[in-house]
Protein backbone atom coordinates (compact mmCIF):
# COMPACT_ATOMS: atom_id res chain seq x y z
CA UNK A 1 110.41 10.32 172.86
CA UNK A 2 110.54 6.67 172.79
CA UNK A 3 110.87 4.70 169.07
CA UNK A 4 108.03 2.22 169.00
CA UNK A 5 109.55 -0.84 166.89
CA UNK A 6 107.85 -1.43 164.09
CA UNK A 7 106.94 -4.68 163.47
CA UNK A 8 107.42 -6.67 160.02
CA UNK A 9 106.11 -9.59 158.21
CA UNK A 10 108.29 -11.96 156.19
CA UNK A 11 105.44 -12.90 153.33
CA UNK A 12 106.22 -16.28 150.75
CA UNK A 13 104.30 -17.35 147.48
CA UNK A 14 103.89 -21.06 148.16
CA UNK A 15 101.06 -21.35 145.45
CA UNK A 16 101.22 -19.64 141.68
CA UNK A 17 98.57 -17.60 141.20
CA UNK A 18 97.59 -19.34 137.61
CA UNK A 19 94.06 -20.09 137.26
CA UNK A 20 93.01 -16.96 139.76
CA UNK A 21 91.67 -13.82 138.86
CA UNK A 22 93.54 -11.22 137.15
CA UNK A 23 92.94 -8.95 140.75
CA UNK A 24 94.22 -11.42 142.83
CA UNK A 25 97.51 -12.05 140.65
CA UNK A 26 97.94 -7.93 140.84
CA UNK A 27 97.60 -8.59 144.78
CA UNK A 28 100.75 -11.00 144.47
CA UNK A 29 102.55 -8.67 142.20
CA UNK A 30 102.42 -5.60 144.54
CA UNK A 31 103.10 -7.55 147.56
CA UNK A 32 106.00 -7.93 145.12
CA UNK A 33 105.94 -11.60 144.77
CA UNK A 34 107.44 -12.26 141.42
CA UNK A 35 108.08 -16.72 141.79
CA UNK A 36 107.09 -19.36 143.89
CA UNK A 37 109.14 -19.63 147.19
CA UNK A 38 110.25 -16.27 146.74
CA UNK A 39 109.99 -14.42 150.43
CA UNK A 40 109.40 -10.43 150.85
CA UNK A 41 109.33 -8.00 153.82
CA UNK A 42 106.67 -6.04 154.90
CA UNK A 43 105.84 -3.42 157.32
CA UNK A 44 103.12 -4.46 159.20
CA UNK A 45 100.33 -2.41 158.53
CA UNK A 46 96.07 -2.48 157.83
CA UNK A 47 96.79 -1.65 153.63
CA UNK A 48 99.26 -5.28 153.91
CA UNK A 49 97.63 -7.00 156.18
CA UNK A 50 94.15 -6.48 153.54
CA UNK A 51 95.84 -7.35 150.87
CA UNK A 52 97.89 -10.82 152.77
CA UNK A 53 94.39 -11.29 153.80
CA UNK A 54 92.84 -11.19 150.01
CA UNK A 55 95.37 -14.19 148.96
CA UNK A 56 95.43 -15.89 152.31
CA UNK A 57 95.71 -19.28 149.92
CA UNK A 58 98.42 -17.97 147.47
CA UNK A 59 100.75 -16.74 150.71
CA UNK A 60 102.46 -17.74 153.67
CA UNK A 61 103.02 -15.28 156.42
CA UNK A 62 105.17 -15.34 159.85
CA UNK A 63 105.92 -12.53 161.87
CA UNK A 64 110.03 -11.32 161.36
């Protein structure tokens, strides 16, 4: 068997989510973004890659 790598995504809060809607801060919060400038790691998957996509203005993603 060979182990496929999985790929990650390093995801950073580079706008506050004041003044959006109440979904879209609950987006930031379980992509686990708790302050501005604060960077998380993701696997790289559709259910992350939906919800990066839903606060595509809020979030800065590169490829780890």
């Amino acid at each position: 068997m060979t182990a496929k790598k999985a790929k990650s995504l390093k995801v950073t809060l580079v706008k506050s989510p004041i003044g959006y809607s109440a979904r879209q801060k609950g987006t930031v919060r379980a992509l686990g973004l708790r302050r501005m400038g604060q960077t998380v790691e993701h696997q790289d998957t559709p259910v992350i890659r939906g919800m990066i996509n839903k606060v595509s203005h809020l979030v800065k993603v590169e490829e780890a």
